[in-house]
C-alpha atoms as a PDB file:
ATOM      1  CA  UNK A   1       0.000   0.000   0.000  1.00  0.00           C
ATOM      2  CA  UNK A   2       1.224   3.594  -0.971  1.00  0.00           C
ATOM      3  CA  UNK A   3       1.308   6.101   0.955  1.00  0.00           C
ATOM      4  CA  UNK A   4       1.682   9.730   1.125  1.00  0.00           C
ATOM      5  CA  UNK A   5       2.199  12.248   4.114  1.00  0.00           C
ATOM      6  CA  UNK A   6       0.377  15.217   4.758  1.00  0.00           C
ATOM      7  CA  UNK A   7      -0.251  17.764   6.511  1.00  0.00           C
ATOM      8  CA  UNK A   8      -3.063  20.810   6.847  1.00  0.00           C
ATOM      9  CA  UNK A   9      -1.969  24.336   8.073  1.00  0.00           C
ATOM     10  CA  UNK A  10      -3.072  28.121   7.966  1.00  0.00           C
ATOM     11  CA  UNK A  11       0.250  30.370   6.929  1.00  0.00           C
ATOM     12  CA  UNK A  12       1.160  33.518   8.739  1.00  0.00           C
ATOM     13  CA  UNK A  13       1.689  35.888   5.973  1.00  0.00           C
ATOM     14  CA  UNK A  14       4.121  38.623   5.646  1.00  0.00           C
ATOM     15  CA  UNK A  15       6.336  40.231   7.669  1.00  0.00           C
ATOM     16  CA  UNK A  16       5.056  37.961  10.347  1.00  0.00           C
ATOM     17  CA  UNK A  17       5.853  34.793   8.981  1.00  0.00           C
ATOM     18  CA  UNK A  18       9.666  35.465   7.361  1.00  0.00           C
ATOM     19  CA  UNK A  19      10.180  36.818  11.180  1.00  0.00           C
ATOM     20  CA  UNK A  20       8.985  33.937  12.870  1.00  0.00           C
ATOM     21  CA  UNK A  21      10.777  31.496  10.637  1.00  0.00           C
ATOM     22  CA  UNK A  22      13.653  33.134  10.815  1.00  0.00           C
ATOM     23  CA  UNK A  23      13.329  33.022  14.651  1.00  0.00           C
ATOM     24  CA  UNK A  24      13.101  29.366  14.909  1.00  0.00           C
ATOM     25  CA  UNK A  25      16.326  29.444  12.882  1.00  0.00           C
ATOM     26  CA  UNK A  26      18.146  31.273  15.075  1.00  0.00           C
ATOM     27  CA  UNK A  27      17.255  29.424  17.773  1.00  0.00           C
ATOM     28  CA  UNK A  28      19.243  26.286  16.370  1.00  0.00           C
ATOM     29  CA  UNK A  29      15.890  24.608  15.200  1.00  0.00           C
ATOM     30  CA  UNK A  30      16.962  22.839  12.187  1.00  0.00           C
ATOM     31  CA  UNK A  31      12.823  22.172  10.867  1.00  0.00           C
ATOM     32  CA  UNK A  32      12.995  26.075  10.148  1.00  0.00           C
ATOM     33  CA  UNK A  33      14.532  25.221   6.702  1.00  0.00           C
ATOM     34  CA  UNK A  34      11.948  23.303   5.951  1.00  0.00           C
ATOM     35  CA  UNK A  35       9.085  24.497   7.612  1.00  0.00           C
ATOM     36  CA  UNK A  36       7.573  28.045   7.741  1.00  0.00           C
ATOM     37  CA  UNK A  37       5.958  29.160  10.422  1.00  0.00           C
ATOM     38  CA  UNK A  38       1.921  28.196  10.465  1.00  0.00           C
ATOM     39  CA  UNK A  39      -0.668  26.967  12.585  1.00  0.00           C
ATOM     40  CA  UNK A  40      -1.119  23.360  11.924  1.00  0.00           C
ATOM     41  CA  UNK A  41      -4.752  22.221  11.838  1.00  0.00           C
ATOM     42  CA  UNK A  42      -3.324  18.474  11.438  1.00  0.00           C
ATOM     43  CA  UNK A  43       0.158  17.027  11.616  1.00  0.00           C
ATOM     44  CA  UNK A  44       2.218  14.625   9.697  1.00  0.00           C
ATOM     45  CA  UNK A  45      -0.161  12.345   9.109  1.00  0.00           C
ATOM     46  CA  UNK A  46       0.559   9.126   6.728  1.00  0.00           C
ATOM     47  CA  UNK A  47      -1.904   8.267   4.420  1.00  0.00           C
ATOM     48  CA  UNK A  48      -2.883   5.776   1.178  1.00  0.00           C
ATOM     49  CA  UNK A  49      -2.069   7.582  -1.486  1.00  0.00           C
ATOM     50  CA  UNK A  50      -5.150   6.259  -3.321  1.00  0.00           C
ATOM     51  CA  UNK A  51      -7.109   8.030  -0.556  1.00  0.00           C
ATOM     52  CA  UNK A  52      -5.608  11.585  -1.883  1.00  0.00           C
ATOM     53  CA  UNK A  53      -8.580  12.773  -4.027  1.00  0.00           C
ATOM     54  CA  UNK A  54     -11.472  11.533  -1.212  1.00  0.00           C
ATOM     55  CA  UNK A  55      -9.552  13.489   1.506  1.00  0.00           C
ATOM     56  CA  UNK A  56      -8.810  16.755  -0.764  1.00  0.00           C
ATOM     57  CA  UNK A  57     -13.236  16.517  -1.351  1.00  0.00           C
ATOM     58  CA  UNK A  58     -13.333  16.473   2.049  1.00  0.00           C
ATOM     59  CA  UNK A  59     -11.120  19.218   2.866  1.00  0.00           C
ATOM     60  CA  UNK A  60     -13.262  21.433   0.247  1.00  0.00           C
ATOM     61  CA  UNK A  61     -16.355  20.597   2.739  1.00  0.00           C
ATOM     62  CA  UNK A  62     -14.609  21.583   5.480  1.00  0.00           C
ATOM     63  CA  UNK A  63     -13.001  24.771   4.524  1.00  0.00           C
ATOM     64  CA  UNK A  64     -17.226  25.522   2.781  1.00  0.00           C
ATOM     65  CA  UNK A  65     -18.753  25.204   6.503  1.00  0.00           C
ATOM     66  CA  UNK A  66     -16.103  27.504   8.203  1.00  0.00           C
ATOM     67  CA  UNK A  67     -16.330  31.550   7.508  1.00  0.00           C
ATOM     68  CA  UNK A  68     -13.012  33.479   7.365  1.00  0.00           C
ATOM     69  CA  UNK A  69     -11.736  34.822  10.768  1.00  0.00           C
ATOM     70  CA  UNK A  70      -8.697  36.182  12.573  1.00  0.00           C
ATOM     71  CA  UNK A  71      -6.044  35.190  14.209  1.00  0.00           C
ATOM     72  CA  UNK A  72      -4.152  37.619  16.766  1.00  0.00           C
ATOM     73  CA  UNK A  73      -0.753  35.889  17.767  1.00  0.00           C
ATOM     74  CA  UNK A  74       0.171  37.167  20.963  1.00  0.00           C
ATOM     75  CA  UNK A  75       3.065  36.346  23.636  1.00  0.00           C
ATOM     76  CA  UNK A  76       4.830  33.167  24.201  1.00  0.00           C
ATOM     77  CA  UNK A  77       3.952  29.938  25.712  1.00  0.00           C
ATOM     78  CA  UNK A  78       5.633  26.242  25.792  1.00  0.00           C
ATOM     79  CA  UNK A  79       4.950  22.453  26.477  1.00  0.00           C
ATOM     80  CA  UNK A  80       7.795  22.350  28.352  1.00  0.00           C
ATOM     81  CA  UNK A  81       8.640  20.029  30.801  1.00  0.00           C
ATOM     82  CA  UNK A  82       6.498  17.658  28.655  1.00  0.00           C
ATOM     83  CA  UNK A  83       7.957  18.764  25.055  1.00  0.00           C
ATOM     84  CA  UNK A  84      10.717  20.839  24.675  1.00  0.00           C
ATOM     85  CA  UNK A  85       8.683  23.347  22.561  1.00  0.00           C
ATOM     86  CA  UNK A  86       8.500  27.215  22.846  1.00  0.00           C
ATOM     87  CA  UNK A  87       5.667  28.805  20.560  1.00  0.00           C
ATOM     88  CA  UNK A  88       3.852  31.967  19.799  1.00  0.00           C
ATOM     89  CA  UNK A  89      -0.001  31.653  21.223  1.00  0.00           C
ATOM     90  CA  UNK A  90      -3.179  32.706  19.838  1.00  0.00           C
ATOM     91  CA  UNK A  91      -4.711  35.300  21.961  1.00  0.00           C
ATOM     92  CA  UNK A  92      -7.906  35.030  19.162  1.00  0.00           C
ATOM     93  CA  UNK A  93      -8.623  32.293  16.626  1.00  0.00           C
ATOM     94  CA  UNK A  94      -8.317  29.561  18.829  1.00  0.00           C
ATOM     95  CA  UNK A  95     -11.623  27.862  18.710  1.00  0.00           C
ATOM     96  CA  UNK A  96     -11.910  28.683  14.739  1.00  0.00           C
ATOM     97  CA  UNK A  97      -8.196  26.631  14.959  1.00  0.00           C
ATOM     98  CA  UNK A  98     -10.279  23.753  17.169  1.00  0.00           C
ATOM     99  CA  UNK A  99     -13.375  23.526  15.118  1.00  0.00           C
ATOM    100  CA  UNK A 100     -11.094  23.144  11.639  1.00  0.00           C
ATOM    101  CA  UNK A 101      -8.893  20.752  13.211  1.00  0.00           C
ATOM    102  CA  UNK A 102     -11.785  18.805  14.750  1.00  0.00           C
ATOM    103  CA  UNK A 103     -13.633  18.635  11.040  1.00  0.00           C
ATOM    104  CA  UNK A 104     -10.654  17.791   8.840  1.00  0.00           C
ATOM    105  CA  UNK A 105      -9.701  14.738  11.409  1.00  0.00           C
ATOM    106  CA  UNK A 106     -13.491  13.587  10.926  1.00  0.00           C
ATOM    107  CA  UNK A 107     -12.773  11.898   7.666  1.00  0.00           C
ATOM    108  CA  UNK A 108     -12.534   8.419   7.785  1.00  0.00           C
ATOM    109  CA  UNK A 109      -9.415   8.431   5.752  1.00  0.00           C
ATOM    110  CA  UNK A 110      -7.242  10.519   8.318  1.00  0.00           C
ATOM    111  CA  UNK A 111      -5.941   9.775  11.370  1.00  0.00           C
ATOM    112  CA  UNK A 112      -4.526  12.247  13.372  1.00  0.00           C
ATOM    113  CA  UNK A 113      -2.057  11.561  16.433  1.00  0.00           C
ATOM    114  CA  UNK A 114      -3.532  11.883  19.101  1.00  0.00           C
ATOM    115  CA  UNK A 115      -0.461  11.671  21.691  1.00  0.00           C
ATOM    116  CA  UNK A 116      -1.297  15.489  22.922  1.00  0.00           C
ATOM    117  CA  UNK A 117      -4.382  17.044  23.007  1.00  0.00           C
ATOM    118  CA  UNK A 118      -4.689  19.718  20.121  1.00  0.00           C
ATOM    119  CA  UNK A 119      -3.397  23.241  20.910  1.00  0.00           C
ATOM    120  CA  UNK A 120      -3.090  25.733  18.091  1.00  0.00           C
ATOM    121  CA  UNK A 121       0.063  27.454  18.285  1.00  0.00           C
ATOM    122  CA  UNK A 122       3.289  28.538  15.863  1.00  0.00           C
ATOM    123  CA  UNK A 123       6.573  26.306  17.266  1.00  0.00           C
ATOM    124  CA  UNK A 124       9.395  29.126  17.236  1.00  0.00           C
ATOM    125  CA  UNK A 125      11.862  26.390  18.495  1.00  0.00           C
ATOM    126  CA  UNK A 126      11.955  22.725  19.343  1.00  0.00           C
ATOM    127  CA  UNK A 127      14.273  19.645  20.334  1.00  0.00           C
ATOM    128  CA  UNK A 128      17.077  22.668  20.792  1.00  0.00           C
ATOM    129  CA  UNK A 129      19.124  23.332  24.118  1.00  0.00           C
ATOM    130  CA  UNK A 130      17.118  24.651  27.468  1.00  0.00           C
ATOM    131  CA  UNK A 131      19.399  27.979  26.430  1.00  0.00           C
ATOM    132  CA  UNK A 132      18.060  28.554  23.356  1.00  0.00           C
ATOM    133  CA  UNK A 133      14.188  27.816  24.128  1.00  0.00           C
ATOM    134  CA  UNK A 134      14.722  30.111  26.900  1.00  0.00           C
ATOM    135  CA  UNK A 135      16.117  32.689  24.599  1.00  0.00           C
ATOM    136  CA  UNK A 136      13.009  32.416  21.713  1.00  0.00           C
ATOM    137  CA  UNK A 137      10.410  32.422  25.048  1.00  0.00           C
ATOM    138  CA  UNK A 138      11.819  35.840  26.408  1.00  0.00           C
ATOM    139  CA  UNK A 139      12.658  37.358  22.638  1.00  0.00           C
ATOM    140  CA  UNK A 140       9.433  36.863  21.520  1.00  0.00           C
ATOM    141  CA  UNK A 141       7.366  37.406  24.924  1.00  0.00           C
ATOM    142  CA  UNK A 142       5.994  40.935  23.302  1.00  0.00           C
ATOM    143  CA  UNK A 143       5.364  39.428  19.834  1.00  0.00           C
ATOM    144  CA  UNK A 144       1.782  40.438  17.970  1.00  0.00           C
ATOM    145  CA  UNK A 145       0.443  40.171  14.980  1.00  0.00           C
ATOM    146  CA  UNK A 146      -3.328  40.031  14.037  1.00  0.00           C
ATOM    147  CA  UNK A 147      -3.925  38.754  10.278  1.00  0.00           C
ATOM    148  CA  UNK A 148      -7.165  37.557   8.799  1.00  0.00           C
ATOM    149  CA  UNK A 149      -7.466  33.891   7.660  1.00  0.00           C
ATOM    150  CA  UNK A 150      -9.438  33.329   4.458  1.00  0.00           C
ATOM    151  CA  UNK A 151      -8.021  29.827   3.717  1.00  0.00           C
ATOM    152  CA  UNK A 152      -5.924  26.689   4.666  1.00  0.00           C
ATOM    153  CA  UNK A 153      -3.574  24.678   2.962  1.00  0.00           C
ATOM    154  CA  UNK A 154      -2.967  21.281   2.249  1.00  0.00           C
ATOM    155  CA  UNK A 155       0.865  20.020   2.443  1.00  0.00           C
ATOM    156  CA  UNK A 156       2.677  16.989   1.691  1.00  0.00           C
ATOM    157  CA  UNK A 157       5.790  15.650   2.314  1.00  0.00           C
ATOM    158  CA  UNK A 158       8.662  12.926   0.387  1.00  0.00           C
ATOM    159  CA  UNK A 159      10.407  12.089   3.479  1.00  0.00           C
ATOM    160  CA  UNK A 160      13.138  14.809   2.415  1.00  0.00           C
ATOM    161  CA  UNK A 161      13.508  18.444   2.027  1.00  0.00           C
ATOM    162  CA  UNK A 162      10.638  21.353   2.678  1.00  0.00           C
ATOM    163  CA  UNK A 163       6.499  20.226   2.546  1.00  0.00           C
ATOM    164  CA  UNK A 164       5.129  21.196  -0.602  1.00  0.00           C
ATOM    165  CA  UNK A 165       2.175  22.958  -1.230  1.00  0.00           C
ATOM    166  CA  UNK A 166      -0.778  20.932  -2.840  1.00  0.00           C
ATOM    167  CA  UNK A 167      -4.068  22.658  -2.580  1.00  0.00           C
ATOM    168  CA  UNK A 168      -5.629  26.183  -0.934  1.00  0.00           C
ATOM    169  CA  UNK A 169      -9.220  25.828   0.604  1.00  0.00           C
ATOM    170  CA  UNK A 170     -10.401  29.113   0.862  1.00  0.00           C
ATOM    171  CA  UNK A 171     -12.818  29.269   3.455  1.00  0.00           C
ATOM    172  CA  UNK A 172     -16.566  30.143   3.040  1.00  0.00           C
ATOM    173  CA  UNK A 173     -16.170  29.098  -0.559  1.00  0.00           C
END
């Protein structure tokens, strides 16, 4: 059986995103190269490849039922001592974040991991020394941005190199 990864996110567009990416860089976090900063709505996620065109109908339904909104990114926050994660929160956008993630893992033909409870956020570093964590939590402490979301994108991934971009679902559509 073939299979394919993917992965659903909402972008933070410009200057917000280039600085956040550029961030996680800094902090050692060797994803940044090929991962720019987003809000997933669900994770690597393996699935059959034959499932692709059933899952992209889906995500069309999804992103129909759910009206643009906004995000305001706000402060810091981390998972830490559980994951060694420091991210940017969402001060607004959260349960829009919740109820997209919640529909797109209702399809039969995804199945999300569900090790941690979902938390929308944007990783700024991870898996990098204490140091440097410490360092993105208290440089980015005053961060804000507020952006509005009019669509989602669907990603997938070779096993090498950055995620590709396969499909926009604007929302509302």
């Amino acid at each position: 059986m073939l299979t394919t990864r993917i992965g659903v996110a909402i972008d933070i567009p410009e200057p917000w995103g280039e600085q956040l990416t550029r961030r996680r860089a800094e902090a050692g976090d060797p994803q940044a190269a090929y991962t720019p900063a987003h809000v997933t709505l669900l994770g690597p996620t393996e699935v059959r490849t034959e499932a692709l065109p059933a899952i992209e109908r889906h995500l069309e339904k999804v992103a129909a039922a759910q009206p643009p909104f906004t995000i305001h990114l706000r402060g810091t926050g981390t998972f830490r001592p559980v994951t060694e994660v420091v991210f940017v929160t969402l001060a607004v956008g959260i349960s829009e974040c919740e109820l997209l993630a919640e529909a797109i893992t209702s399809s039969d033909e995804v199945n999300r991991d569900s090790r941690f409870p979902y938390h929308p956020h944007v990783t700024v570093a991870q898996d990098v020394p204490a140091e440097a964590l410490d360092a993105a939590f208290e440089d980015l402490a005053g961060f804000s941005a507020k952006f509005p979301v009019p669509a989602f994108t669907l990603f997938s991934h070779g096993g090498e190199g950055p995620w590709k971009r396969r499909r926009d679902y604007t929302l509302g559509s």
